[in-house]
N, C-alpha and C. Protein backbone atom coordinates (compact mmCIF):
# COMPACT_ATOMS: atom_id res chain seq x y z
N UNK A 1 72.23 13.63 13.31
CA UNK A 1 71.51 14.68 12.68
C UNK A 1 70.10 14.19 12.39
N UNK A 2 69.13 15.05 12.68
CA UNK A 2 67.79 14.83 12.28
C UNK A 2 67.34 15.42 11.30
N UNK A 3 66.57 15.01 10.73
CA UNK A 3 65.58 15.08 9.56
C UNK A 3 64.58 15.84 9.74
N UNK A 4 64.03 17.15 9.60
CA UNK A 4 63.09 17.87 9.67
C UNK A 4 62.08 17.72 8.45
N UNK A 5 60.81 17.45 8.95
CA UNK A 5 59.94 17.01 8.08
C UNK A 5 59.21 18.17 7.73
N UNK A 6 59.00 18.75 6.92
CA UNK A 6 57.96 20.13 6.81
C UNK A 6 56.77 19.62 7.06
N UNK A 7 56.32 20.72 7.54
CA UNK A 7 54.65 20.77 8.96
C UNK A 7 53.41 20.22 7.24
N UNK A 8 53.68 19.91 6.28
CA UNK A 8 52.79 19.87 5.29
C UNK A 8 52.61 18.77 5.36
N UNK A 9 53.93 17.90 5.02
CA UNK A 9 54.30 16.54 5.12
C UNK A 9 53.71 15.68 6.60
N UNK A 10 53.61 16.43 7.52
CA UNK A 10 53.17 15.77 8.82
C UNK A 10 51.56 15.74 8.71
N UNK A 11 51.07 16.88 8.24
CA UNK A 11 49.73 16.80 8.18
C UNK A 11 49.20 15.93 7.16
N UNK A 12 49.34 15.00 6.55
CA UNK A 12 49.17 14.30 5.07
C UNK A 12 48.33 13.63 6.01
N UNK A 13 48.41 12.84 7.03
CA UNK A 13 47.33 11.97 7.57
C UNK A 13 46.26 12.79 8.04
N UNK A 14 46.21 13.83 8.25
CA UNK A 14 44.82 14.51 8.85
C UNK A 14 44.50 14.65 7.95
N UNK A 15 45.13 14.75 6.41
CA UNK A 15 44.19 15.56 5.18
C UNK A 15 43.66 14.33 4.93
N UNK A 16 44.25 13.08 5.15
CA UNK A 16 44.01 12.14 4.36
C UNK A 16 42.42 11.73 4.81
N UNK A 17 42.53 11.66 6.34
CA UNK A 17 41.10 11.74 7.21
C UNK A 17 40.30 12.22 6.49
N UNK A 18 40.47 13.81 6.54
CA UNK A 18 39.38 14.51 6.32
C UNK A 18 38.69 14.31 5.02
N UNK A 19 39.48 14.04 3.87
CA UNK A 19 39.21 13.47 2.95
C UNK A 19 38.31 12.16 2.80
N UNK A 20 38.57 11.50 3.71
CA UNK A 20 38.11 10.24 3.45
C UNK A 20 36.68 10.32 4.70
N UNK A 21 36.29 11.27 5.62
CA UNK A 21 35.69 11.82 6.50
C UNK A 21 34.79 12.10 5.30
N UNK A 22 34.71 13.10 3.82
CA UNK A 22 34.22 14.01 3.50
C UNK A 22 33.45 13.00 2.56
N UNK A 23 34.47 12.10 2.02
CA UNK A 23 33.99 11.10 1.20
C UNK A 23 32.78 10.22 1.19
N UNK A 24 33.16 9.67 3.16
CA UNK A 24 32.06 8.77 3.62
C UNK A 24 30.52 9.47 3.60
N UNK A 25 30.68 11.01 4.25
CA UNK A 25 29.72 11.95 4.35
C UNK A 25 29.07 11.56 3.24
N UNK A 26 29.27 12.21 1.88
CA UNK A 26 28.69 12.40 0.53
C UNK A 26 27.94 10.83 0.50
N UNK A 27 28.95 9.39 0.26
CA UNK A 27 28.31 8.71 -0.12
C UNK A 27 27.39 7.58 1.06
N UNK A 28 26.83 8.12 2.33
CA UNK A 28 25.81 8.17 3.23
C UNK A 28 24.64 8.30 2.86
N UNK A 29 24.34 9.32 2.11
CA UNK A 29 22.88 9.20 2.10
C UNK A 29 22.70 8.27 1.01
N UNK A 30 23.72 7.91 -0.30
CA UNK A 30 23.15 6.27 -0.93
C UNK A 30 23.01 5.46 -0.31
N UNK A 31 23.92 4.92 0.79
CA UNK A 31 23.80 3.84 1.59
C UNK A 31 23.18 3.52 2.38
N UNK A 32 22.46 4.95 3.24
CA UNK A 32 21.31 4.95 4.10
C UNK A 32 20.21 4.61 3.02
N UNK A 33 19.96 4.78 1.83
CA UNK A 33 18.76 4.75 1.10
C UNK A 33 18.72 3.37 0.62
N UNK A 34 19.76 2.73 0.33
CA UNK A 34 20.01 1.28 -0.08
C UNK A 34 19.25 0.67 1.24
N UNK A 35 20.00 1.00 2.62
CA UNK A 35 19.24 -0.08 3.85
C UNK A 35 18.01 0.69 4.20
N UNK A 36 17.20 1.12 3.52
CA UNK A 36 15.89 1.44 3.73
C UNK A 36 14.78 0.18 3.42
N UNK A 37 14.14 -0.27 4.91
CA UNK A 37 12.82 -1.45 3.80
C UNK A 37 12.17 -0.81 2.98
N UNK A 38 11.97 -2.22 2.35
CA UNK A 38 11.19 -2.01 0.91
C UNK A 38 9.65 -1.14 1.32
N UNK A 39 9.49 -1.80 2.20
CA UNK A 39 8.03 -0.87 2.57
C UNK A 39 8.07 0.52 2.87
N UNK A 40 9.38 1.00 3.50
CA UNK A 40 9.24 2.40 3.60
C UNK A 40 9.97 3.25 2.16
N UNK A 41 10.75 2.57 1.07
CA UNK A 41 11.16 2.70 0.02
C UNK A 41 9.42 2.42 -1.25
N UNK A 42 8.89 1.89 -0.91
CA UNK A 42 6.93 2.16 -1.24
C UNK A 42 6.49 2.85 -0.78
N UNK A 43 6.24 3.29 0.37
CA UNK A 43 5.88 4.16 1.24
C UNK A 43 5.95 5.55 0.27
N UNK A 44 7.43 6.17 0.47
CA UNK A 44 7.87 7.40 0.18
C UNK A 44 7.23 7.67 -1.69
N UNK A 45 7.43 6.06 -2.44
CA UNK A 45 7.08 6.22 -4.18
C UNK A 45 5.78 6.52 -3.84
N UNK A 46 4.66 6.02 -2.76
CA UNK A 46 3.37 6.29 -3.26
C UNK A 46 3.23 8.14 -2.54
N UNK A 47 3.87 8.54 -1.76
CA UNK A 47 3.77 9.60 -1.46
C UNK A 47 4.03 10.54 -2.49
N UNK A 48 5.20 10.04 -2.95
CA UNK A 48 5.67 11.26 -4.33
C UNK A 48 4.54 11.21 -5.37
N UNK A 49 3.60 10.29 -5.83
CA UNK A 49 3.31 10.14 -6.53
C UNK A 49 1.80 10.78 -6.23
N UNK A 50 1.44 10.82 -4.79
CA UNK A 50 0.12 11.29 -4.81
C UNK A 50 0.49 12.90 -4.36
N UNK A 51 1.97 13.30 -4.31
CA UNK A 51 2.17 14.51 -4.35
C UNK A 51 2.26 14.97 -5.62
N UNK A 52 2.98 14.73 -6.45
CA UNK A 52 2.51 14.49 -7.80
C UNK A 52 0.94 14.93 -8.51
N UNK A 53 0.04 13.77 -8.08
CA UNK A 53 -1.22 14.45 -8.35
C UNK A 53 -1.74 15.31 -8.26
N UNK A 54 -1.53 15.96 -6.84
CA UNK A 54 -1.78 16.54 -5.86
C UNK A 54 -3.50 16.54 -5.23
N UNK A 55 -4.21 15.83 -5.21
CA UNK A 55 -5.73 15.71 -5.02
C UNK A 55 -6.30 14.20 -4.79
N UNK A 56 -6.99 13.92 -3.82
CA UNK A 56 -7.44 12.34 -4.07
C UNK A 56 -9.28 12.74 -3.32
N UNK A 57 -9.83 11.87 -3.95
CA UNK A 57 -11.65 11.87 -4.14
C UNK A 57 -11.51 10.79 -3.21
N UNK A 58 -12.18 11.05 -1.76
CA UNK A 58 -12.67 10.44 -0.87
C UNK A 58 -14.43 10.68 -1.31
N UNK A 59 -14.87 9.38 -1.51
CA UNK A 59 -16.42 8.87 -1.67
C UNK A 59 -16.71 8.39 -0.42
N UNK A 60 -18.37 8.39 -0.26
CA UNK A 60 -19.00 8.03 0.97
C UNK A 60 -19.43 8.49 2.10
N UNK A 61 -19.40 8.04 3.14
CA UNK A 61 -20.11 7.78 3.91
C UNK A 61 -19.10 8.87 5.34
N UNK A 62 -20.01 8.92 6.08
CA UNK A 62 -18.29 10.56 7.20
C UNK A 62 -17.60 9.61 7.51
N UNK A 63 -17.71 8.51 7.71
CA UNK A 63 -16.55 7.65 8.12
C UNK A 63 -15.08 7.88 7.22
N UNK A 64 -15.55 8.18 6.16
CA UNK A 64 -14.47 8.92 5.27
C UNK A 64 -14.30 10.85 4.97
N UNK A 65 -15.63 10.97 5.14
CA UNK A 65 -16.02 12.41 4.84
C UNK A 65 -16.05 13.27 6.16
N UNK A 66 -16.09 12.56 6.53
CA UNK A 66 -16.32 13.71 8.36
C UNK A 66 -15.31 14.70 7.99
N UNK A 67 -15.84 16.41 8.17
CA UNK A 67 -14.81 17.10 8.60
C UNK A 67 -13.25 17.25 9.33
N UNK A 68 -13.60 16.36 10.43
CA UNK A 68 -12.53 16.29 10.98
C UNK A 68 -11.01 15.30 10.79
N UNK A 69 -11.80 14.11 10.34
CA UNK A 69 -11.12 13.32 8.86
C UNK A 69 -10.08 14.06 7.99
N UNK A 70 -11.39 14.81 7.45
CA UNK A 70 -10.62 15.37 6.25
C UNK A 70 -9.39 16.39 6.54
N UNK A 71 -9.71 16.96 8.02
CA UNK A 71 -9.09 18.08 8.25
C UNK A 71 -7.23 17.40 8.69
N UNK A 72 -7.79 16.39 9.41
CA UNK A 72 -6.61 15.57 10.36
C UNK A 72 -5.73 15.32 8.71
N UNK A 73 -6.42 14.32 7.88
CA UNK A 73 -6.14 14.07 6.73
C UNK A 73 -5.04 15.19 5.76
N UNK A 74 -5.62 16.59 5.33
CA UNK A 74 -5.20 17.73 5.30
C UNK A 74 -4.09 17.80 5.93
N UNK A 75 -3.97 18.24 7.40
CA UNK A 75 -2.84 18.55 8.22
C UNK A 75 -1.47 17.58 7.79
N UNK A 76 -1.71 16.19 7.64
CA UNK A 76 -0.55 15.29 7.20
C UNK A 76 -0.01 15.31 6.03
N UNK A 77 -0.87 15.45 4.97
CA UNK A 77 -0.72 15.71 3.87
C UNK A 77 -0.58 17.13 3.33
N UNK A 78 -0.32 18.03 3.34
CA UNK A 78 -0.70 19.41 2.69
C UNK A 78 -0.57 19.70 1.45
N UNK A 79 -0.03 18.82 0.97
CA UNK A 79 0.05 18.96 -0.76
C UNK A 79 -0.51 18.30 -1.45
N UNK A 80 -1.57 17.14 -0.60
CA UNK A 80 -3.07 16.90 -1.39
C UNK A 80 -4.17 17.03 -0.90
N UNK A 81 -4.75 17.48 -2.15
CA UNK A 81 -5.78 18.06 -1.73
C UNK A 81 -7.09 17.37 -1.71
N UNK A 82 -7.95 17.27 -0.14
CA UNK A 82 -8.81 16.01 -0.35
C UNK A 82 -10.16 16.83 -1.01
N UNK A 83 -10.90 16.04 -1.84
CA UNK A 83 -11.98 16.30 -2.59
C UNK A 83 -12.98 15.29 -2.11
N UNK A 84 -14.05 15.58 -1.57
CA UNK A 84 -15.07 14.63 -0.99
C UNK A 84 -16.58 14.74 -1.67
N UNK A 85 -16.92 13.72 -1.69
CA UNK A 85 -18.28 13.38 -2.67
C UNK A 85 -18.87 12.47 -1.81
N UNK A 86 -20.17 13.13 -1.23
CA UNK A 86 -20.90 12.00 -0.22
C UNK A 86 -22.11 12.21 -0.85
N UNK A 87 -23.36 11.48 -0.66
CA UNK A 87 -24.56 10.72 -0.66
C UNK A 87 -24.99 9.24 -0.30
N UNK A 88 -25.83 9.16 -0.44
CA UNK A 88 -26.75 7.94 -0.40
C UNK A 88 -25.93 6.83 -0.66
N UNK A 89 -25.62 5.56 -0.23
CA UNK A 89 -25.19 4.75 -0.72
C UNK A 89 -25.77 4.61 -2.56
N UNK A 90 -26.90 4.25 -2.32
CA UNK A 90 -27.42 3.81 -3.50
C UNK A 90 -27.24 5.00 -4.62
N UNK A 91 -27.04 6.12 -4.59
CA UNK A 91 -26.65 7.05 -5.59
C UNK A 91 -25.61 7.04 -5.49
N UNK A 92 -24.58 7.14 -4.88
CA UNK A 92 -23.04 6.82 -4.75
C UNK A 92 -22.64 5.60 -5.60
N UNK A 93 -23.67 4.48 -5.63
CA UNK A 93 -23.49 2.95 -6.37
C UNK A 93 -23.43 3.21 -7.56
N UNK A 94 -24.63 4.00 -8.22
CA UNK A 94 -25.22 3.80 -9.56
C UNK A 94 -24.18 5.14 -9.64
N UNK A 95 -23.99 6.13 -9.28
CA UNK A 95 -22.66 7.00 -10.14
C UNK A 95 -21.35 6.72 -10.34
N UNK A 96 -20.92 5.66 -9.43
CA UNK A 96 -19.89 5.17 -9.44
C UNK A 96 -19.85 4.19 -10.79
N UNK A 97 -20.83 3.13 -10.93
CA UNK A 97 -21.07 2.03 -11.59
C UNK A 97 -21.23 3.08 -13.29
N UNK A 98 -22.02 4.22 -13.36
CA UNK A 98 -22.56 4.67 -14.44
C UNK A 98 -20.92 5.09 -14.95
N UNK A 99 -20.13 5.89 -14.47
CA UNK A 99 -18.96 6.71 -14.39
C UNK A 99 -17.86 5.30 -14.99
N UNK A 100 -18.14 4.32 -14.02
CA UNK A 100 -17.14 3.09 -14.51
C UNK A 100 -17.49 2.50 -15.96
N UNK A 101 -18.83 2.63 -16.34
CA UNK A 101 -19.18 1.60 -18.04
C UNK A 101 -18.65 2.78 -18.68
N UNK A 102 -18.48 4.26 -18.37
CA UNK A 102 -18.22 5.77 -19.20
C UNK A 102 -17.08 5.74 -19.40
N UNK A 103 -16.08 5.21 -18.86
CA UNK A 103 -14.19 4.85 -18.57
C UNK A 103 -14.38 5.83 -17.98
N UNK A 104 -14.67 6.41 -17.10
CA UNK A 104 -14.07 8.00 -15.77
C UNK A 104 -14.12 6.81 -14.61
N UNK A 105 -12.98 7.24 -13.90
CA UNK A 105 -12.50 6.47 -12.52
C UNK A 105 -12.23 7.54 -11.90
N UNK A 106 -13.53 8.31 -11.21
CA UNK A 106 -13.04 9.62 -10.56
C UNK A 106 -12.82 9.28 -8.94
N UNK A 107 -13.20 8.15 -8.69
CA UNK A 107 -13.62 7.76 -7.05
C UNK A 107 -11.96 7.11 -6.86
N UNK A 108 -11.35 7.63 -5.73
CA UNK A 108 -9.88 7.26 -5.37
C UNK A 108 -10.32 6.28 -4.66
N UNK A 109 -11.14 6.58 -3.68
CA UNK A 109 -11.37 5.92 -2.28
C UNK A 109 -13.39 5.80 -2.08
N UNK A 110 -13.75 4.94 -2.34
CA UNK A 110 -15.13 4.30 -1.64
C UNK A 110 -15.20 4.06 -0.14
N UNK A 111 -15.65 4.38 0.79
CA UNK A 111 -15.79 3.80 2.17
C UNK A 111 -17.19 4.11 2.65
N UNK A 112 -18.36 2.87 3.01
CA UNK A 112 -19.54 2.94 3.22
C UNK A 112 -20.10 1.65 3.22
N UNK A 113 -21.50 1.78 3.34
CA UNK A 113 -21.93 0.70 3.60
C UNK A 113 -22.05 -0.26 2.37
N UNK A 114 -21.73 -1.91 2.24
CA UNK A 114 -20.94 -2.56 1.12
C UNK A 114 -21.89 -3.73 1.44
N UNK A 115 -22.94 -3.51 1.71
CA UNK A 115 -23.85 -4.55 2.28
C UNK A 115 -24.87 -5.04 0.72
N UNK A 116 -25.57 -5.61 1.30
CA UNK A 116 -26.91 -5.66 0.00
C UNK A 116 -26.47 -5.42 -1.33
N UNK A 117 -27.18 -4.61 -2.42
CA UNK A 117 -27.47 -4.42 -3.79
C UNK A 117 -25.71 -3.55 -3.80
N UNK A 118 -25.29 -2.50 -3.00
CA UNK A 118 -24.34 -2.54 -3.20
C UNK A 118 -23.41 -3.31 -4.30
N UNK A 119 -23.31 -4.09 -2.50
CA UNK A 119 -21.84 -4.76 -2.71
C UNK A 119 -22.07 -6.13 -3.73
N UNK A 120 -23.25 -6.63 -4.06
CA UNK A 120 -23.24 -7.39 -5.29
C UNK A 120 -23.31 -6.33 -6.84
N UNK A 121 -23.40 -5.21 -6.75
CA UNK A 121 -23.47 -4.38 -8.21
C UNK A 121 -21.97 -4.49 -8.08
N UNK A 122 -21.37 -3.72 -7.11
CA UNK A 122 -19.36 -3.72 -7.05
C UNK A 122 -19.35 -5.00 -7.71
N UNK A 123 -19.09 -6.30 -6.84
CA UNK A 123 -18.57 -7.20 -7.36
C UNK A 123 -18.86 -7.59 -8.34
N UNK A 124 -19.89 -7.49 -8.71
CA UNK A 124 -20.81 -7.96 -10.18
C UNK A 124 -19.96 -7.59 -11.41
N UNK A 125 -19.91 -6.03 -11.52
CA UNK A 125 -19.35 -5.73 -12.27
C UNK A 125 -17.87 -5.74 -12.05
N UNK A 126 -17.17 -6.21 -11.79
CA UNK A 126 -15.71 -5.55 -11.67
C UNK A 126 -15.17 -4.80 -10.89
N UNK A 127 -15.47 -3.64 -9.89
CA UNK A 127 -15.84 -2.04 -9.79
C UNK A 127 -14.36 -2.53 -8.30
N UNK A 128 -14.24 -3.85 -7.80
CA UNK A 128 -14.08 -3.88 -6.70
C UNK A 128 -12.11 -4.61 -6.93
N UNK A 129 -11.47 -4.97 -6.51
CA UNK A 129 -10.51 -5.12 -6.40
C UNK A 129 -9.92 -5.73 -4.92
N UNK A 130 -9.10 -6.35 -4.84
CA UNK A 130 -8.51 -6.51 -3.28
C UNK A 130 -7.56 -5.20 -2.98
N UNK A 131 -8.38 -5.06 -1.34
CA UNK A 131 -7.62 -3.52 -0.71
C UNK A 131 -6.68 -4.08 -0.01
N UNK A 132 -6.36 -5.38 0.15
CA UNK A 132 -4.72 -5.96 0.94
C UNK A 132 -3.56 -5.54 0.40
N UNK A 133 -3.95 -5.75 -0.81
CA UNK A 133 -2.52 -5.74 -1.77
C UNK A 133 -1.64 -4.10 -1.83
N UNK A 134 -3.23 -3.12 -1.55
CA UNK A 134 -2.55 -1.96 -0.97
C UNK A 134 -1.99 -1.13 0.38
N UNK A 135 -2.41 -2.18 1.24
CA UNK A 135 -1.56 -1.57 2.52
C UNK A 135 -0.15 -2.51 2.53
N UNK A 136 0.69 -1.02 2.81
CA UNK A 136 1.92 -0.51 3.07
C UNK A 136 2.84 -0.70 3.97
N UNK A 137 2.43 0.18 5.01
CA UNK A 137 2.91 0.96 6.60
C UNK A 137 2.80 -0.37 7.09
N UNK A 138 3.95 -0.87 8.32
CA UNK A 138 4.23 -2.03 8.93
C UNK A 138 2.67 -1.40 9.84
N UNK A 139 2.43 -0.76 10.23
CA UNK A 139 1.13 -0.87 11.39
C UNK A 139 -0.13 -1.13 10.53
N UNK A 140 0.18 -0.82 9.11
CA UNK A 140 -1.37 -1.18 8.75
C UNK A 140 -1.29 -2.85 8.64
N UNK A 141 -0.12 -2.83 8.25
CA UNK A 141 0.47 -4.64 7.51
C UNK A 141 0.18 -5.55 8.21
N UNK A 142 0.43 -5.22 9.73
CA UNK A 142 0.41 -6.17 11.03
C UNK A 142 -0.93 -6.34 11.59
N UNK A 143 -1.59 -7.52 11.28
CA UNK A 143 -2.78 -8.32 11.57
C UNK A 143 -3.03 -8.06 13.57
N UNK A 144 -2.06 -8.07 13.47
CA UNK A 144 -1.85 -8.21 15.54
C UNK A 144 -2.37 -7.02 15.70
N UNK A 145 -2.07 -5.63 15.41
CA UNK A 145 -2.56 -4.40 15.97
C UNK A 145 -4.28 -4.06 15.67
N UNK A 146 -4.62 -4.87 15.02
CA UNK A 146 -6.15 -4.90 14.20
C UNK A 146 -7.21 -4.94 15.71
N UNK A 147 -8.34 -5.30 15.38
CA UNK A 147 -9.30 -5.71 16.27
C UNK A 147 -9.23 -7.01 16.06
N UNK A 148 -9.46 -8.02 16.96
CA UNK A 148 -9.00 -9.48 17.00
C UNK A 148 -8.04 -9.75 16.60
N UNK A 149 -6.79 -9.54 16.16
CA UNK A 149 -6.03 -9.32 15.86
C UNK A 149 -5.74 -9.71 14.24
N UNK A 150 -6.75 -9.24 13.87
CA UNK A 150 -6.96 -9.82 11.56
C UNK A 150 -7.39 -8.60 11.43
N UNK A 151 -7.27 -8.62 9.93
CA UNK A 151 -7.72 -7.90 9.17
C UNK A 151 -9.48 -8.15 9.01
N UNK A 152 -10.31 -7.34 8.74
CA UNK A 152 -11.36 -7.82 8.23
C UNK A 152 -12.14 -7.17 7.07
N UNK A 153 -13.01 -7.91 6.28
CA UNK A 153 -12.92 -8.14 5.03
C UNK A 153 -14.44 -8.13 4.39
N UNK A 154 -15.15 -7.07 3.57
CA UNK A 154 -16.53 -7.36 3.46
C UNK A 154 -16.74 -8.97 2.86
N UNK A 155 -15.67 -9.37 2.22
CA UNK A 155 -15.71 -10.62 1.35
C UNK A 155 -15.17 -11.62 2.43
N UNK A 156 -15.58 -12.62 2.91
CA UNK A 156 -15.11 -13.38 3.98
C UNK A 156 -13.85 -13.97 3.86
N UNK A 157 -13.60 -14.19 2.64
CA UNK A 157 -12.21 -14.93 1.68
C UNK A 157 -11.05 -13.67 1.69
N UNK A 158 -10.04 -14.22 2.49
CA UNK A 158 -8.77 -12.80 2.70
C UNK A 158 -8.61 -12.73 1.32
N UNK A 159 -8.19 -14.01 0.41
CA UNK A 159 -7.43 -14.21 -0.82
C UNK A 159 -8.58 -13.45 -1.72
N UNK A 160 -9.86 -13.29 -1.57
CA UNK A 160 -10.56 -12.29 -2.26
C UNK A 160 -11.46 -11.16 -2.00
N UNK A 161 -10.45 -10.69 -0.83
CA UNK A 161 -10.79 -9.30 0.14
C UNK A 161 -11.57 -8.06 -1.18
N UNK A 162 -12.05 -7.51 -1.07
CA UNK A 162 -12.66 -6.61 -2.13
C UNK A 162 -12.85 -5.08 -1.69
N UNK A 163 -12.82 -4.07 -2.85
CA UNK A 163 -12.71 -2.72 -2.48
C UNK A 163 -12.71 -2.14 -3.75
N UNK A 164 -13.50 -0.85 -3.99
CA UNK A 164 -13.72 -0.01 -4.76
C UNK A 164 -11.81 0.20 -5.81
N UNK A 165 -11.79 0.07 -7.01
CA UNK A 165 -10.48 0.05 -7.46
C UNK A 165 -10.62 0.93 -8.68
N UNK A 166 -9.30 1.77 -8.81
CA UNK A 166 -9.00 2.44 -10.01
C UNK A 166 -8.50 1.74 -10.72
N UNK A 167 -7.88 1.70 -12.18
CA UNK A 167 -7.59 1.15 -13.19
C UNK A 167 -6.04 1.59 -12.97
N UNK A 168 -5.49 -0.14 -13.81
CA UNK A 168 -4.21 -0.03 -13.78
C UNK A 168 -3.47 0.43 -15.00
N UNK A 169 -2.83 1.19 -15.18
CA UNK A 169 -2.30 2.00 -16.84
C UNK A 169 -2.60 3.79 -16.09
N UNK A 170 -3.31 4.23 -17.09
CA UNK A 170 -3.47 6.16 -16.91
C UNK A 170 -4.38 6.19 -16.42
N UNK A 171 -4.34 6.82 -15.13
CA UNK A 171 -4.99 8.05 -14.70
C UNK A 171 -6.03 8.97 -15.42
N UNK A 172 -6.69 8.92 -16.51
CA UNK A 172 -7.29 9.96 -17.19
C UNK A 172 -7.18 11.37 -16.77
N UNK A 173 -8.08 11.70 -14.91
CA UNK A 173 -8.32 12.69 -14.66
C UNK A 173 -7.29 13.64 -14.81
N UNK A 174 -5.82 12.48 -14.43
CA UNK A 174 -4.83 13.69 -14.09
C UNK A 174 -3.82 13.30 -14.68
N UNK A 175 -3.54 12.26 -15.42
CA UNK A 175 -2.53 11.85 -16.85
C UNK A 175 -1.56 11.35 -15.75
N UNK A 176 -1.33 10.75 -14.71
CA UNK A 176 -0.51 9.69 -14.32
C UNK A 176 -0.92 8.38 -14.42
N UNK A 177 0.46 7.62 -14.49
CA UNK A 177 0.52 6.17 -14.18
C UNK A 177 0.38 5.87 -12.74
N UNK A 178 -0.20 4.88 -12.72
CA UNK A 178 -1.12 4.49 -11.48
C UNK A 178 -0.39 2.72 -12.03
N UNK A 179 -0.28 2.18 -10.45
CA UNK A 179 0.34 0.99 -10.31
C UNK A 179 -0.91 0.11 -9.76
N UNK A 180 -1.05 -1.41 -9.58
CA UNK A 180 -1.69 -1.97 -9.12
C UNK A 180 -1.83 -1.85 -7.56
N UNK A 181 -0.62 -1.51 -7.28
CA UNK A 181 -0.69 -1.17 -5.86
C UNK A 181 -1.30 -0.08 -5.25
N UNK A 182 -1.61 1.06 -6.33
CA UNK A 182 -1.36 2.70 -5.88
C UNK A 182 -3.06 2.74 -5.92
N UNK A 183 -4.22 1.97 -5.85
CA UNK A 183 -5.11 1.85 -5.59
C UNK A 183 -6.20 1.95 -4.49
């Protein structure tokens, strides 16, 4: 005589699957986020964070300001909004420098000529910071994809590479925390 198993009892291993199918599903995207590099786990914090703001002040020169910059810029970003402030080096210096003894850090980004009276008022005062410490992205990171294959540096010294810097603590303009990195 045989034993008839009810069709419920037979299916216990497919439920058990699916269950444990449904389980793995759910806890996937922690584990995909755990093996994320650290750089693209920075990556995404400085994104939220300048989505967050929503606005960043490109200063200078079209190398930063060019329309088409800004526009390409725009298209990647759409939820910040670029704000551009160009002139003269030398009026760009002394508003920047006047704005910095005032505590306003309205300039996100400086890019221009860092030559002469400049770039000794920057360094002179403070105004300048190392811009290494803020690239990210493995293609900016990697010295090999560069021209000669380095980075290069108005300050000849990598270890004291220099660049226009916001302050580390608040944000004034827009009441966020701002990291040493997020510069």
């Amino acid at each position: 005589m045989t034993m008839r198993v009810p069709v419920f009892l037979r299916r216990i291993p497919v439920y058990i699957l699916l269950l444990l199918s449904l389980m793995t599903a759910r806890a996937m995207p922690a584990i995909m986020a755990a093996e994320k590099p650290s750089w693209q786990v920075e990556w995404e914090n400085v994104v939220a964070g300048a989505k967050k703001e929503g606005a960043v002040s490109l200063w200078g020169d079209m190398e930063i300001t060019h329309p088409d910059i800004v526009a390409a810029f725009a298209k990647e970003f759409p939820f910040i909004k670029p704000i551009t402030v160009t002139g003269r080096v030398g009026d760009l210096t002394m508003r920047i420098l006047s704005e910095r003894r005032a505590g306003k850090y309205l300039a996100d980004l400086y890019s221009g000529v860092m030559g002469g009276a400049a770039f000794f008022e920057f360094y002179r005062t403070g105004v300048l910071d190392s811009v290494k410490s803020a690239f990210i992205l493995p293609e900016v990171t990697d010295e090999s994809r560069w021209l000669g294959g380095k980075h290069h540096y108005v300050d000849p010294s990598p270890s004291r590479s220099r660049f226009y810097k916001a302050p580390v603590g608040r944000d004034e303009r827009h009441g966020v925390a701002r990291s040493p990195a997020s510069h």
